[in-house]
Protein backbone atom coordinates (compact mmCIF):
# COMPACT_ATOMS: atom_id res chain seq x y z
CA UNK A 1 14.73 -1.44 20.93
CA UNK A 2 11.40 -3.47 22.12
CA UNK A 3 9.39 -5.53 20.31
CA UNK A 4 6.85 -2.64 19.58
CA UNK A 5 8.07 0.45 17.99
CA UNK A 6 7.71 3.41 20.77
CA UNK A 7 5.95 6.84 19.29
CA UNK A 8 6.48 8.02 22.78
CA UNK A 9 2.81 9.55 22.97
CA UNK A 10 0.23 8.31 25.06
CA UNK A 11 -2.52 6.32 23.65
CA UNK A 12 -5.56 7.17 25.80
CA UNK A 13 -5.54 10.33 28.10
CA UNK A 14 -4.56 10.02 31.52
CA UNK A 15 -8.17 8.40 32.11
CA UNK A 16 -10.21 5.15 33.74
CA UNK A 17 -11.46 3.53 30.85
CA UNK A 18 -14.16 1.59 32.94
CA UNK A 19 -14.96 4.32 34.76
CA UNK A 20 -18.92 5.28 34.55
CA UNK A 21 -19.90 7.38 31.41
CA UNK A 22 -19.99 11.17 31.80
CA UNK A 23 -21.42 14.61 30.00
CA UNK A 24 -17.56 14.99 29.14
CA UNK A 25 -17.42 11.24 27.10
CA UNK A 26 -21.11 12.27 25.23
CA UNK A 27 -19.43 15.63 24.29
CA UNK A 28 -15.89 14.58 22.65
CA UNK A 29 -17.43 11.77 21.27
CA UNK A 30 -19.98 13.95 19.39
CA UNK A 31 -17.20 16.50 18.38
CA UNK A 32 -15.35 13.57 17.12
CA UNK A 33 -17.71 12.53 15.05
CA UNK A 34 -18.44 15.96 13.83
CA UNK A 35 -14.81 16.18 13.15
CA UNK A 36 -14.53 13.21 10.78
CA UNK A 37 -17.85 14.86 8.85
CA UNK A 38 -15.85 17.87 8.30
CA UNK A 39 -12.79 15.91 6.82
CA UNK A 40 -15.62 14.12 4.84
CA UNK A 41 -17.33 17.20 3.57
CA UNK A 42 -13.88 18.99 3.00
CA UNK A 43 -12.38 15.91 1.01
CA UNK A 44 -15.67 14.73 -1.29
CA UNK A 45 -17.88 18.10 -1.53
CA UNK A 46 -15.18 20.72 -1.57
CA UNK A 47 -12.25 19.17 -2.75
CA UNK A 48 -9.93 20.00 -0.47
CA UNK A 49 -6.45 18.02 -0.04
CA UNK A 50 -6.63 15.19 2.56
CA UNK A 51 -3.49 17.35 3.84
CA UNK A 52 -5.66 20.48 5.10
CA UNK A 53 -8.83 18.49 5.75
CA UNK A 54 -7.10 16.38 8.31
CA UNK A 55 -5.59 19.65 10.17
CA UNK A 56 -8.85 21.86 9.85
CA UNK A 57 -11.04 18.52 11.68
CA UNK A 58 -8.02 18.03 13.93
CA UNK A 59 -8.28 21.62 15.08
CA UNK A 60 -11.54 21.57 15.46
CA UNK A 61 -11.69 18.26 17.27
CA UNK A 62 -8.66 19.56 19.50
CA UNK A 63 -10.91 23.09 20.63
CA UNK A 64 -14.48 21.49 20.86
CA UNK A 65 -13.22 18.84 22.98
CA UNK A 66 -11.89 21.39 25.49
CA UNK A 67 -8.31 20.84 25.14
CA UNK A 68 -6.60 24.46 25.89
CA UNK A 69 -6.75 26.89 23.09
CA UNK A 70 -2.76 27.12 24.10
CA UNK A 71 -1.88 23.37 23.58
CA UNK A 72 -4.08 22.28 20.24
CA UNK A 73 -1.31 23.31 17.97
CA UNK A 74 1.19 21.10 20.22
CA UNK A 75 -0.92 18.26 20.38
CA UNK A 76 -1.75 18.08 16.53
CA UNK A 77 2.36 18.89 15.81
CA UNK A 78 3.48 15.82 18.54
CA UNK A 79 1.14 13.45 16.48
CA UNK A 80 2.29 14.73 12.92
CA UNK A 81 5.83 14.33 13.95
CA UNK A 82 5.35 10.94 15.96
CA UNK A 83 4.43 9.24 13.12
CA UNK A 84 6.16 10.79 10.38
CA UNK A 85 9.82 10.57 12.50
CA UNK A 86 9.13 7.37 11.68
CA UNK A 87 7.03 6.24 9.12
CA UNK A 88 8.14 8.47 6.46
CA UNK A 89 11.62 7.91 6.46
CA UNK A 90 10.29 4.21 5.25
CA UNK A 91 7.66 5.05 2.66
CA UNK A 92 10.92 7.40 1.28
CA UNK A 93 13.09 4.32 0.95
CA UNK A 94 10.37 1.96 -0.66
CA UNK A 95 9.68 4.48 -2.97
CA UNK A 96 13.41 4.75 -3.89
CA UNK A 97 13.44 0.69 -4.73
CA UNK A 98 10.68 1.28 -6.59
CA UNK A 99 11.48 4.16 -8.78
CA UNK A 100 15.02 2.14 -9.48
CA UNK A 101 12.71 -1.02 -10.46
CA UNK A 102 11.03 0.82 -12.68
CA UNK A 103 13.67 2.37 -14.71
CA UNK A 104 16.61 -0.11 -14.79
CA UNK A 105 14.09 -2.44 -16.36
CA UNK A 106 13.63 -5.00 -13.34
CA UNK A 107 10.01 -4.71 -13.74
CA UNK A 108 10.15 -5.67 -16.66
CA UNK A 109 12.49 -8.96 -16.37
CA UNK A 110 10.14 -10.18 -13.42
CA UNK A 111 7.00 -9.88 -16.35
CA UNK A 112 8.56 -11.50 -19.07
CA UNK A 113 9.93 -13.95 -16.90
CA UNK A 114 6.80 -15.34 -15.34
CA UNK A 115 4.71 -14.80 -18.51
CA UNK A 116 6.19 -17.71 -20.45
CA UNK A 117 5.03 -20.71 -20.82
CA UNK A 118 1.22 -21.67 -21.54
CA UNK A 119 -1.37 -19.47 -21.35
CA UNK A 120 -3.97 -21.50 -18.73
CA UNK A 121 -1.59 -20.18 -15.74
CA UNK A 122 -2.01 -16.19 -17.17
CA UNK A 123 -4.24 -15.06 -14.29
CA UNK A 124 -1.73 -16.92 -11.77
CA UNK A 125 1.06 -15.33 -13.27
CA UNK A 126 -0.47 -11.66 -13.12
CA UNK A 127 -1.38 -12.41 -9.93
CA UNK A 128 2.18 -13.48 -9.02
CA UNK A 129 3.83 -10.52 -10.91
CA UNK A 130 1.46 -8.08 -9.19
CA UNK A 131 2.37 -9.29 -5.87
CA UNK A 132 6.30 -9.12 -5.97
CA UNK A 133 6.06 -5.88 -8.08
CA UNK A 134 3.87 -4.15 -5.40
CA UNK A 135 6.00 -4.96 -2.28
CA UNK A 136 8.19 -2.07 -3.14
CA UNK A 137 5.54 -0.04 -5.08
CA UNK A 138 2.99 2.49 -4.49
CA UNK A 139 -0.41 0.85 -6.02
CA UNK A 140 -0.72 3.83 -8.68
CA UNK A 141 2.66 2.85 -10.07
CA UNK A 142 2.08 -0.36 -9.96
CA UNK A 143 -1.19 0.37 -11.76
CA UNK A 144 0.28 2.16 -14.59
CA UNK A 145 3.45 -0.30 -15.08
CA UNK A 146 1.33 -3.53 -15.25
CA UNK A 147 -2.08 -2.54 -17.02
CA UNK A 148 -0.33 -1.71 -20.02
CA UNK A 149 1.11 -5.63 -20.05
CA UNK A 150 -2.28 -6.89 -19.03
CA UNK A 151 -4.02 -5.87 -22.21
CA UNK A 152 -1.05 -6.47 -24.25
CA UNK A 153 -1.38 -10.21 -23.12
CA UNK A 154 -5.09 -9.79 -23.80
CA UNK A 155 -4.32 -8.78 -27.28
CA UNK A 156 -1.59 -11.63 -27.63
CA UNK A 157 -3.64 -14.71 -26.34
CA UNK A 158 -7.47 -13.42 -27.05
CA UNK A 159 -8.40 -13.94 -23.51
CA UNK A 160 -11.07 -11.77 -21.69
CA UNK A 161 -9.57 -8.58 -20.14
CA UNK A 162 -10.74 -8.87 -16.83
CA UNK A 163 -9.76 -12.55 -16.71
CA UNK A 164 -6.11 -11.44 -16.67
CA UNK A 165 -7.01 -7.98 -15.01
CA UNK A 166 -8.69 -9.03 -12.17
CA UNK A 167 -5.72 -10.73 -11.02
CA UNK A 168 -3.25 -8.11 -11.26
CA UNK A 169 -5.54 -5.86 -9.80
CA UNK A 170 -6.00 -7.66 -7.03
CA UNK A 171 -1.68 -9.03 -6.25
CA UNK A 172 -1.47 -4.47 -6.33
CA UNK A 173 -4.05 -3.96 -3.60
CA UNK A 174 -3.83 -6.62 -1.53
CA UNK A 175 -0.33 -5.32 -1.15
CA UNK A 176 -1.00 -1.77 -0.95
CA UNK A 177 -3.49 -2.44 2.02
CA UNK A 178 -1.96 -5.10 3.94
CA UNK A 179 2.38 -4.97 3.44
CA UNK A 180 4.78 -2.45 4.88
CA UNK A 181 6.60 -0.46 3.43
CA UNK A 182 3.41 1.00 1.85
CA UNK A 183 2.20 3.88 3.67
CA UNK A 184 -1.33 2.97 5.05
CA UNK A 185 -0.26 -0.18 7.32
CA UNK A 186 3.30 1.76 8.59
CA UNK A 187 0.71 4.38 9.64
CA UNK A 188 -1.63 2.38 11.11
CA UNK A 189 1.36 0.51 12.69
CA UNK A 190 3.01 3.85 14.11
CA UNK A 191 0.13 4.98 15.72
CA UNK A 192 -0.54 1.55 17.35
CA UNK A 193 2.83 0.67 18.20
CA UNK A 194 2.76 -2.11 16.34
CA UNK A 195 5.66 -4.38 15.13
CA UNK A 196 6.66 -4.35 11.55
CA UNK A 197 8.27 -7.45 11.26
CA UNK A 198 5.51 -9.14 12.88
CA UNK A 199 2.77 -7.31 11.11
CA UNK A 200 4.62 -8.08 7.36
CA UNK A 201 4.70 -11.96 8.62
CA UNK A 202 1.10 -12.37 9.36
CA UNK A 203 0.15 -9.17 6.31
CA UNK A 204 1.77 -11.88 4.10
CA UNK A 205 -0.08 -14.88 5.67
CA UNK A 206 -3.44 -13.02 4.56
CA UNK A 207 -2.23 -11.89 1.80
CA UNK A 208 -1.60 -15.13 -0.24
CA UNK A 209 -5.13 -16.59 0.15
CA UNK A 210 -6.60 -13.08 -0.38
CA UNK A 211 -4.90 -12.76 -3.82
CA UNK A 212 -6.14 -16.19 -4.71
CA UNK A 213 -9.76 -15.69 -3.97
CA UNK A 214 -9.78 -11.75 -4.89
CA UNK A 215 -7.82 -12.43 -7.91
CA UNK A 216 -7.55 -15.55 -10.40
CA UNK A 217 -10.73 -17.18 -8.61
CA UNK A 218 -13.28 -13.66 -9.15
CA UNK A 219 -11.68 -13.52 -11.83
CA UNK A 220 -13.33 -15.77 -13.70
CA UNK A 221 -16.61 -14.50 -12.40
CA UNK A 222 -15.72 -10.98 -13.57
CA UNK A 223 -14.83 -12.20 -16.85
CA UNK A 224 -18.15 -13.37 -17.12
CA UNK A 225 -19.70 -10.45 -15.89
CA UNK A 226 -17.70 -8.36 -18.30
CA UNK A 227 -16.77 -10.17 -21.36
CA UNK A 228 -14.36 -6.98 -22.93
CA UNK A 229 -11.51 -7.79 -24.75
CA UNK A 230 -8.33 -5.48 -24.99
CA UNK A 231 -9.10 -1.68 -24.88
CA UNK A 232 -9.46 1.80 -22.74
CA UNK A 233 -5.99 4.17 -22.28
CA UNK A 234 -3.97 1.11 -21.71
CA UNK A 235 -4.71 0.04 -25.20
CA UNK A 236 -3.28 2.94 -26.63
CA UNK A 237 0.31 3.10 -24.29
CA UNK A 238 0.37 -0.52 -24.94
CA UNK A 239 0.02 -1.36 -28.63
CA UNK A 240 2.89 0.89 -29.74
CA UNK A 241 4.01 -0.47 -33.11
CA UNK A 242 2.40 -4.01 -32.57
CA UNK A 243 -0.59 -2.97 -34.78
CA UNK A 244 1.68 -3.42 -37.46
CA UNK A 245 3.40 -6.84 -36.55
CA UNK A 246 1.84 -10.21 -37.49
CA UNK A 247 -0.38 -11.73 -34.18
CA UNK A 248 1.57 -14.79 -32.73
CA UNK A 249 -0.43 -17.80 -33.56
CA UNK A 250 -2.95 -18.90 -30.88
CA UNK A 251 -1.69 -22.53 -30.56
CA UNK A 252 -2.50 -21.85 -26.65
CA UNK A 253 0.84 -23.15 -25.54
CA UNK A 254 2.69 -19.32 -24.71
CA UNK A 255 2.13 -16.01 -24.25
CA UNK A 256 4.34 -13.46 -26.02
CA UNK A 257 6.54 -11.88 -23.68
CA UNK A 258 6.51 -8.68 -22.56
CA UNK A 259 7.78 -5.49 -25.01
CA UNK A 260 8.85 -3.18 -22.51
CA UNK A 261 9.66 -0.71 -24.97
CA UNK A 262 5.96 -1.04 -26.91
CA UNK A 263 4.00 -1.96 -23.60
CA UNK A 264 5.35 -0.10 -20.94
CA UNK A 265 3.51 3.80 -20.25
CA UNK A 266 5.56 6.61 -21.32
CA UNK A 267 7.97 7.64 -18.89
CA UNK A 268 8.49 4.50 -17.08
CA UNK A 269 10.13 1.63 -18.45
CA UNK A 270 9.21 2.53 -22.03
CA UNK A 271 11.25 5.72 -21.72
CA UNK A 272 14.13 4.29 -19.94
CA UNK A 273 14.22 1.60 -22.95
CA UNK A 274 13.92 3.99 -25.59
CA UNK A 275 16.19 6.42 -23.52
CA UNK A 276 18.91 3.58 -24.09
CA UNK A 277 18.87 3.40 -27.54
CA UNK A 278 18.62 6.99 -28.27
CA UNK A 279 20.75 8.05 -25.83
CA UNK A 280 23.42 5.38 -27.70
CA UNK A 281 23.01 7.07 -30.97
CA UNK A 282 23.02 10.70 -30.70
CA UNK A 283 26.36 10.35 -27.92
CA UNK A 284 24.30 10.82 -24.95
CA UNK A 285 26.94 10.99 -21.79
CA UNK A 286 28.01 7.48 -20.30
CA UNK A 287 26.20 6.92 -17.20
CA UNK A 288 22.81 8.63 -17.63
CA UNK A 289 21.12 5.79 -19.61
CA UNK A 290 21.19 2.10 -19.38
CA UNK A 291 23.02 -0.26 -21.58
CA UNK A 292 21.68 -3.09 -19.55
CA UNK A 293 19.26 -5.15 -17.70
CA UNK A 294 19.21 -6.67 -14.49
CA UNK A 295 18.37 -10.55 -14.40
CA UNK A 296 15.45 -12.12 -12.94
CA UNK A 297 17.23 -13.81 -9.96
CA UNK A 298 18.76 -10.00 -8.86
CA UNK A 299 15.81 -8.27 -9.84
CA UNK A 300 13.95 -10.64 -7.38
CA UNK A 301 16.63 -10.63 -4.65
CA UNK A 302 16.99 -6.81 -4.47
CA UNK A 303 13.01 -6.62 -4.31
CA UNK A 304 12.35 -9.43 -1.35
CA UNK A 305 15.91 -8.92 0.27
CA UNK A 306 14.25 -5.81 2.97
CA UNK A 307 10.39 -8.48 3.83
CA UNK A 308 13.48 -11.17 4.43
CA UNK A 309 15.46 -9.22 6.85
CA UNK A 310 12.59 -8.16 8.52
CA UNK A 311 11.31 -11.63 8.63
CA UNK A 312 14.46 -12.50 10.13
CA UNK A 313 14.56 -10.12 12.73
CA UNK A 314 10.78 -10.99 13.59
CA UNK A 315 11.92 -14.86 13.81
CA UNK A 316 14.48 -14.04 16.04
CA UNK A 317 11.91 -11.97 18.34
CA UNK A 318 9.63 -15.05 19.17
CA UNK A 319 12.19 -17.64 18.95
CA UNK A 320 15.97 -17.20 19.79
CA UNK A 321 17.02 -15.91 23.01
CA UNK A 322 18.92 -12.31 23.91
CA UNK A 323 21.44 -13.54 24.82
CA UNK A 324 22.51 -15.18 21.50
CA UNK A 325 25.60 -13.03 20.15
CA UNK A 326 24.05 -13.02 16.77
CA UNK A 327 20.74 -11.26 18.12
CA UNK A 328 21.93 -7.57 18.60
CA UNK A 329 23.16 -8.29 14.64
CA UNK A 330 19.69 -9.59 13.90
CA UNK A 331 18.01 -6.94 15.37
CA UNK A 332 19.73 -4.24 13.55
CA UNK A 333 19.60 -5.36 10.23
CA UNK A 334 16.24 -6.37 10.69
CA UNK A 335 14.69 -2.90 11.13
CA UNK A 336 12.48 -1.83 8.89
CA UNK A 337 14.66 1.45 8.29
CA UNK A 338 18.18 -0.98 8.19
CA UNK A 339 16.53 -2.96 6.33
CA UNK A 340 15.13 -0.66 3.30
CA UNK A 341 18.08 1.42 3.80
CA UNK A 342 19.97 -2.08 2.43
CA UNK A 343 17.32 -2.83 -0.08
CA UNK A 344 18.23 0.51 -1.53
CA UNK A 345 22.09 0.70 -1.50
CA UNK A 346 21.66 -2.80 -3.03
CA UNK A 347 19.54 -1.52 -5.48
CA UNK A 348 22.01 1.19 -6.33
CA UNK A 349 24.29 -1.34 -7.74
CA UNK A 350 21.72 -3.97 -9.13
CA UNK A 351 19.16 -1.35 -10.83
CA UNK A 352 21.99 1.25 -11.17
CA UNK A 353 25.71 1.24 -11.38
CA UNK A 354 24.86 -2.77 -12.84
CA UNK A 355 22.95 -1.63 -15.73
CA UNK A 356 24.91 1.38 -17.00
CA UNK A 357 23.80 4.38 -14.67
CA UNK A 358 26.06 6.49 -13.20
CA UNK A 359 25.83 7.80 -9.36
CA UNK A 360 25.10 11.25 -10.91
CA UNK A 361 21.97 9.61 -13.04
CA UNK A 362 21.08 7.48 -9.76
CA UNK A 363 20.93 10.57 -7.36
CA UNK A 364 18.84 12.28 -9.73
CA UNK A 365 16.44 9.21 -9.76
CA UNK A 366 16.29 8.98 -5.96
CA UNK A 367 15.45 12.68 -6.08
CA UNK A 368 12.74 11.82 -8.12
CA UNK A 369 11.39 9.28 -6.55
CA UNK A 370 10.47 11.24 -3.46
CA UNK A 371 8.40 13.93 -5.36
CA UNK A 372 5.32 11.94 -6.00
CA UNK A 373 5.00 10.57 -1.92
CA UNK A 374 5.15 14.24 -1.06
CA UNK A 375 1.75 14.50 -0.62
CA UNK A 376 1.11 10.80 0.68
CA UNK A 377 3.85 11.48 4.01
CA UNK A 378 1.99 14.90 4.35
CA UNK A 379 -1.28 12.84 4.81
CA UNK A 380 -0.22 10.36 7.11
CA UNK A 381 1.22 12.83 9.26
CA UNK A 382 -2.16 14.56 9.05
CA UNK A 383 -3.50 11.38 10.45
CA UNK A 384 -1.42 10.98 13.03
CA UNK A 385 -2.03 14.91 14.43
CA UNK A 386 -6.25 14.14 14.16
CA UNK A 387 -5.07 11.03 16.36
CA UNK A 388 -3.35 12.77 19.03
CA UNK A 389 -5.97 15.48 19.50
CA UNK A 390 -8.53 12.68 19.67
CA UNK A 391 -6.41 11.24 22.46
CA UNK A 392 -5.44 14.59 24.08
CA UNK A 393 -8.96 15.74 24.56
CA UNK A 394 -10.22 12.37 26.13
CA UNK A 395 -12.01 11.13 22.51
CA UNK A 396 -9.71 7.92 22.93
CA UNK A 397 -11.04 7.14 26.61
CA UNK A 398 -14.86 7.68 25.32
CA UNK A 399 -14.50 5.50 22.61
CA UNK A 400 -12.50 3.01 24.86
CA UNK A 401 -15.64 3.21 27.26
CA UNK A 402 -18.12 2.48 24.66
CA UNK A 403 -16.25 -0.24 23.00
CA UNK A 404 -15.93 -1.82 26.22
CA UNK A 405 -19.56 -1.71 27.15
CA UNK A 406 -20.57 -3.01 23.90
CA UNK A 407 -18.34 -6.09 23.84
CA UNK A 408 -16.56 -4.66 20.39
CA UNK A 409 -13.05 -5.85 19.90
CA UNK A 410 -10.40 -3.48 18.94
CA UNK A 411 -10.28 -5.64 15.43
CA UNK A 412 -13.89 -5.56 15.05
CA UNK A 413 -14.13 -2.24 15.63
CA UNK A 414 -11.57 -0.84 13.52
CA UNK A 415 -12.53 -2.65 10.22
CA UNK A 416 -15.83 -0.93 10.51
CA UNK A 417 -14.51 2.24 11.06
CA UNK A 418 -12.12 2.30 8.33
CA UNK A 419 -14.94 0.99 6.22
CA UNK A 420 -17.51 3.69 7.30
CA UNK A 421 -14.52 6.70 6.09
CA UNK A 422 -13.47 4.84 3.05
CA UNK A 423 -16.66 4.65 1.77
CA UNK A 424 -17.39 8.21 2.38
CA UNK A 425 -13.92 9.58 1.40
CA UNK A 426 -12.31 7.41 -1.04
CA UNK A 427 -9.00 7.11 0.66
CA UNK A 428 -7.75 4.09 1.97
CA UNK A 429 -4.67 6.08 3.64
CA UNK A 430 -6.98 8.01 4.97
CA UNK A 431 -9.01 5.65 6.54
CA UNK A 432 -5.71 3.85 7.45
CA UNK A 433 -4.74 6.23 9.88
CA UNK A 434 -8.26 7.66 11.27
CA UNK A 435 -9.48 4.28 12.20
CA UNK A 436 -5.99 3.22 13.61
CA UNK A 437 -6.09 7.05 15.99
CA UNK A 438 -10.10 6.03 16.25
CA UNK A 439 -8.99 2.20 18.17
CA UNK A 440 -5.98 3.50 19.65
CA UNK A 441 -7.10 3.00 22.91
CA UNK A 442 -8.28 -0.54 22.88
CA UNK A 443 -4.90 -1.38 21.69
CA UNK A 444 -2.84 -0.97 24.75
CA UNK A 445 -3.17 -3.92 26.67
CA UNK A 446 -3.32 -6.10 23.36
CA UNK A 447 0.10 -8.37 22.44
CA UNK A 448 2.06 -8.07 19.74
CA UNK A 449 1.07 -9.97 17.61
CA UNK A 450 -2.89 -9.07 18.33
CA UNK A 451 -2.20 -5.65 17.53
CA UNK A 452 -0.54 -6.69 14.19
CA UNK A 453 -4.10 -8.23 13.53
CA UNK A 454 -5.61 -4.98 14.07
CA UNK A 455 -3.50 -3.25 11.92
CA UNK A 456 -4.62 -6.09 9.07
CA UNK A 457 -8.24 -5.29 9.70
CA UNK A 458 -8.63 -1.69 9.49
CA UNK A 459 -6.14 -2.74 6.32
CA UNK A 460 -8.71 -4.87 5.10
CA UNK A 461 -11.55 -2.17 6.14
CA UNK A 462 -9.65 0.67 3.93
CA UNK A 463 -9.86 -1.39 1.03
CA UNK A 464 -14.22 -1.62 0.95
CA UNK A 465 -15.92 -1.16 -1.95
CA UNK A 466 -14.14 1.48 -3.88
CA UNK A 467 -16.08 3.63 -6.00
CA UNK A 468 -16.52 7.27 -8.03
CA UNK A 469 -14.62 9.26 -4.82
CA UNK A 470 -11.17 6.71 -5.38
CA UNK A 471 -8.95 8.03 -8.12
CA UNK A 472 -8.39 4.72 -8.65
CA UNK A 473 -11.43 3.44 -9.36
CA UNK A 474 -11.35 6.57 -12.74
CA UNK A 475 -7.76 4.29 -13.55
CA UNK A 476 -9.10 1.55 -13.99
CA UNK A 477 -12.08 2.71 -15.74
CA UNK A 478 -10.16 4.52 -18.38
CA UNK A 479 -7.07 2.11 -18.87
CA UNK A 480 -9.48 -1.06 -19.13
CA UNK A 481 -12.30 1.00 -21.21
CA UNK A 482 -15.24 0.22 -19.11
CA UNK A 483 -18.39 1.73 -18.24
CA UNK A 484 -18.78 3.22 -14.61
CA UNK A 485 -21.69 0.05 -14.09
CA UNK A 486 -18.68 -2.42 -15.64
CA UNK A 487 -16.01 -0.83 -13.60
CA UNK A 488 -18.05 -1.19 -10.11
CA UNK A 489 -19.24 -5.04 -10.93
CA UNK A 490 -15.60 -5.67 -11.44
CA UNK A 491 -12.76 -3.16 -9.78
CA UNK A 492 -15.81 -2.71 -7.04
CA UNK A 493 -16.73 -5.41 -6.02
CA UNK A 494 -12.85 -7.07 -6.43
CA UNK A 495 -12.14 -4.32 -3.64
CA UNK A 496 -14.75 -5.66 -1.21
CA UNK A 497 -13.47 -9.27 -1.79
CA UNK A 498 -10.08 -8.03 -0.77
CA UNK A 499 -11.94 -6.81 2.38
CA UNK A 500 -14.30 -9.16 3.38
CA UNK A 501 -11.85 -11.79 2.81
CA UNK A 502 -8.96 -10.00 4.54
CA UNK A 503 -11.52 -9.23 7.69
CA UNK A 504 -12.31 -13.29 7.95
CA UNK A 505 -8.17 -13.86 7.91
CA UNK A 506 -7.68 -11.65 10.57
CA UNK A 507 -10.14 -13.37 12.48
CA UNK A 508 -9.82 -16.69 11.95
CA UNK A 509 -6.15 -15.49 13.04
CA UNK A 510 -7.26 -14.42 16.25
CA UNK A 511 -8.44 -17.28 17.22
CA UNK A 512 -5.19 -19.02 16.94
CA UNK A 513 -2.57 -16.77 18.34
């Protein structure tokens, strides 16, 4: 296997990208962009699943470009299933971790773990917690597992919401737009051919100082902005029965730790922890709820042990020769599907068979866990059809052409791109894997480790200033209680930190390797 994982699909049609500029390059480049306004019409005026939106423009992208009526259909399926042979196999096994996080109670050991102790390092905490609980997590579970703790903290300390909010906030997104396994940079890096060892190395290298600026530092700022205390939805899942216990006294030195059963939303670790003890006492069948939880050193080593072996595996890529015995070993442990696939039989045992479940309970849970990322694979698949017909009808070689003329560097290029569809569609996937089809063609010449930069930046460009057309912009609204003005000087603006910030690491980056 090389270095760069192989969709077998050509990036730019066969085409001299410094060839002169033609009728033909004005034409698919206009029924390009006439193609994304239809995706943007369908998605924010007609509400219309990102699914069919992506497949309607792709069609129409695929015909007006003058690709044969014949072969549209083959070119859209070859991109759909170039991407998704590979890419959705992982975003199935990350969401498998996850779900088994979530109900064997891991979550909830890393939370009370980190959140003892005084109550000056809070925001670094929820900015800690947020970041190793949304390695493995989708950001809207993530979301709904950690708000709920967030204002229960609030409640427990008297600190400003968005002091502790910010933060977690922040650790969830950073992750969501710059880490494999989640599905917007395993896109981008399909359709790229990027590396995902090398892409998680350097994701996490602008990760960490992204959280820290994005999160505890505007955090403070926010705070100020938006002096709310504890209240919204995630008031109401989190308070459970506290209303009626005494408040710990506010000697500043701790923060009460985390109730999973009176903090946690219904149905996730709340209703695996109530599920225990009801299950107990009405004779509930061994094996389908937990007696148990998993301690904070498994919890952690089931949830890092896939980012280490792909570390690994990207270590040994730059530094140990192939002809060390132990590389073939490296390498195959080290893939991203190996690798997950580990993570999860792991997890089996530490979030499963370790804390009561039975394999019958656990195979219903991994069942589960693949019904909500139904319509996420769909949509990245989507994504990478629209990118293939771009390339098929000769969009790729245009925009290659015009890039080159104006000096813009594939980086560059795709951070504005991904900005430009975010803003007008509310999906970072969706930007994801447009932009990434959109700078396809600068990418082939471009190393390894330059193209995992440019997978970072149209990261970083999907993340821009998210507003009323992001479904999570209404979550956080609602769980945190604020006005739609409060919610964009805080959530907003957070979200263009992220991407500002994460566009000047990629650079600076650059510059270096």
């Amino acid at each position: 296997m090389s270095l760069a994982y192989e969709v077998g699909l050509p990036l730019v049609a066969e085409a001299d990208v410094h060839a002169p500029w033609n009728g033909h390059d004005t034409r698919v480049l206009i029924m390009a962009v006439l193609g994304i306004a239809i995706i943007v019409v369908l998605i924010v005026a007609l509400k219309v699943h990102a699914f069919l939106s992506l497949t309607i423009g792709a069609l129409f992208v695929g015909v007006a470009s003058g690709i044969a009526a014949g072969d549209v259909t083959k070119s859209y399926e070859n991109g759909v299933g170039s991407v998704l042979g590979y890419v959705g196999v992982l975003i199935a096994l990350g969401a498998m971790v996850g779900k088994l996080l979530a109900d064997s109670g891991g979550a909830d050991q890393v939370v009370d773990t980190l959140l003892r102790g005084r109550s000056g390092g809070l925001p670094w905490k929820m900015a800690l917690i947020a970041f190793i609980i949304g390695i493995p997590m989708f950001f809207e579970i993530g979301l709904v597992l950690l708000i709920p703790v967030v204002v229960l903290a609030v409640r427990r300390t008297g600190a400003r919401a968005m002091l502790l909010g910010i933060p977690a906030l922040a650790g969830l997104s950073v992750l969501h737009g710059f880490v494999p396994p989640h599905p917007g940079p395993l896109a981008a890096i399909g359709v790229l051919k990027g590396n995902v060892g090398i892409t998680l190395a350097l994701g996490l290298l602008v990760a960490i100082p992204t959280v820290i600026v994005a999160g505890p530092l505007f955090g403070r700022l926010a705070a100020k902005w938006v002096p709310i205390g504890a209240a919204g939805a995630a008031l109401e899942v989190g308070s459970g029965h506290h209303d009626s216990e005494p408040e710990r006294p506010q000697d500043g030195t701790s923060a009460a730790p985390h109730n999973p059963q009176h903090a946690a939303p219904q149905g996730t670790i709340q209703g695996a922890a109530q599920g225990t003890t009801q299950g107990t006492s009405q004779g509930t069948a061994p094996g389908t709820v937990r007696t148990g939880t998993p301690s904070f050193a498994a919890t952690l080593t089931t949830v890092l042990l896939p980012v280490v072996l792909m570390l690994i595996k990207a270590a040994s890529d730059v530094w140990m020769s192939k002809d060390n015995a132990i590389y073939p070993v490296l390498q195959f442990i080290g893939d991203p599907v190996v690798a997950l696939l580990i993570a999860v039989l792991v997890a089996m045992y530490t979030f499963g068979t370790a804390v009561g479940f039975g394999i019958p309970e656990l195979s219903k849970k991994i069942g589960e866990s693949l019904l909500p990322i139904s319509g996420v694979m769909l949509i990245v698949g989507a994504g990478g059809g629209f990118k293939q017909v771009l390339v098929d009808g000769g969009t790729g070689t245009a925009i290659a052409e015009f890039a080159i003329a104006a000096n813009l560097s594939a980086l560059l290029l795709g951070w504005i791109v991904a900005v430009l569809i975010r803003l007008a569609t509310g999906s970072a996937t969706v930007a994801t894997v447009t932009a990434a089809g959109i700078v396809a063609p600068l990418a082939g010449g471009l190393s390894t480790t330059h193209i995992a930069l440019v997978v970072l930046a149209i990261g970083a460009g999907s993340l821009f200033f998210s507003h009323v057309n992001d479904a999570g912009f209404w979550l956080v609204k609602e769980y945190f209680g604020m006005t739609v003005g409060e919610t964009i000087k805080t959530w907003s603006v957070m979200e263009t930190v992220i991407s500002v910030m994460g566009l000047l690491m990629t650079l600076l980056l650059s510059t270096f390797l």
